[in-house]
Protein backbone atom coordinates (compact mmCIF):
# COMPACT_ATOMS: atom_id res chain seq x y z
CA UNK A 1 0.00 0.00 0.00
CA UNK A 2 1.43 3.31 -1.07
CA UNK A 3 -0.39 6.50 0.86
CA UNK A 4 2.77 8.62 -1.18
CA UNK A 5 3.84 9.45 -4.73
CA UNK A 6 5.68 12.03 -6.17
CA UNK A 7 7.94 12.20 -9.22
CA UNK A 8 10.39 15.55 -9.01
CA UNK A 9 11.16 17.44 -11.88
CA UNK A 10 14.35 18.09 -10.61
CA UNK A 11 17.36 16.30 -8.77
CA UNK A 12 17.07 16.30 -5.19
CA UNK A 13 19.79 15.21 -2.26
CA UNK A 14 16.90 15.07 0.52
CA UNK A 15 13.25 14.82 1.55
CA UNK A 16 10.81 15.37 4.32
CA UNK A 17 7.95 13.59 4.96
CA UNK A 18 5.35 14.82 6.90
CA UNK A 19 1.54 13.08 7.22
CA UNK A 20 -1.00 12.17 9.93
CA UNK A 21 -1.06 8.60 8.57
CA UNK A 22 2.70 8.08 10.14
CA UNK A 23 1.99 5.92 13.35
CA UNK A 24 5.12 5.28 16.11
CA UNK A 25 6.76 2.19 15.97
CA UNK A 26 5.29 1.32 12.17
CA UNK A 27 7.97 0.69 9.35
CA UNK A 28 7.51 2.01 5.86
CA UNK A 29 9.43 1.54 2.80
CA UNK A 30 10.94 4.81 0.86
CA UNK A 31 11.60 3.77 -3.02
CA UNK A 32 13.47 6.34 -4.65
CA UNK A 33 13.98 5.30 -8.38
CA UNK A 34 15.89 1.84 -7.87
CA UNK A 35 16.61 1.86 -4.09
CA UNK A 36 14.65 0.66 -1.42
CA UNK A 37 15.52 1.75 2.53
CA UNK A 38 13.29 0.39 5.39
CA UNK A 39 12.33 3.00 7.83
CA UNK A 40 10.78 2.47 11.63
CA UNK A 41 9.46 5.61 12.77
CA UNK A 42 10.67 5.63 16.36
CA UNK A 43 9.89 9.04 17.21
CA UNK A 44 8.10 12.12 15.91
CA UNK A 45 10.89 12.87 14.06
CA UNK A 46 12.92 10.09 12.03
CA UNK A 47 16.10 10.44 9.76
CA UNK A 48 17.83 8.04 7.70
CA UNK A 49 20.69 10.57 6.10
CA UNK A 50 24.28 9.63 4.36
CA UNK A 51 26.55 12.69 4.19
CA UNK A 52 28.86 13.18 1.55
CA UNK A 53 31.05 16.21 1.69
CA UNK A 54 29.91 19.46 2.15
CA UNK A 55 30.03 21.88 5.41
CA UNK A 56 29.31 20.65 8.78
CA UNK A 57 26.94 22.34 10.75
CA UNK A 58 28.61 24.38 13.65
CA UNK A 59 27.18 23.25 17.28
CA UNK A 60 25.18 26.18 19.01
CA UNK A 61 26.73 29.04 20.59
CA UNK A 62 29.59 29.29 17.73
CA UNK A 63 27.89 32.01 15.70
CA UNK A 64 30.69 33.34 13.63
């Protein structure tokens, strides 16, 4: 059962999903063209990111 489509226009390096129908403790699968990832939503808010590169984020209270 699929309750989420969408086909971009553009390339993308991330996405949030957000819906009501997201229960705690439930495990969906995220297909993104040809690969498959297995999510359990644990908590109200759930990643599943791979960094590659780019800037780190700086830990609060060094504002430069």
């Amino acid at each position: 059962m699929s309750f989420f489509s969408f086909t971009p226009e553009k390339k993308y390096s991330s996405i949030v999903i957000s819906s009501p129908k997201l229960q705690t403790g439930s495990t969906y699968t995220l297909t993104a063209g040809s690969e498959q990832a297995e999510l359990t939503l644990e908590s109200i808010v759930t990643s599943n990111a791979v960094r590659e590169g780019g800037r780190g984020s700086m830990p609060p209270g060094n504002n430069r």
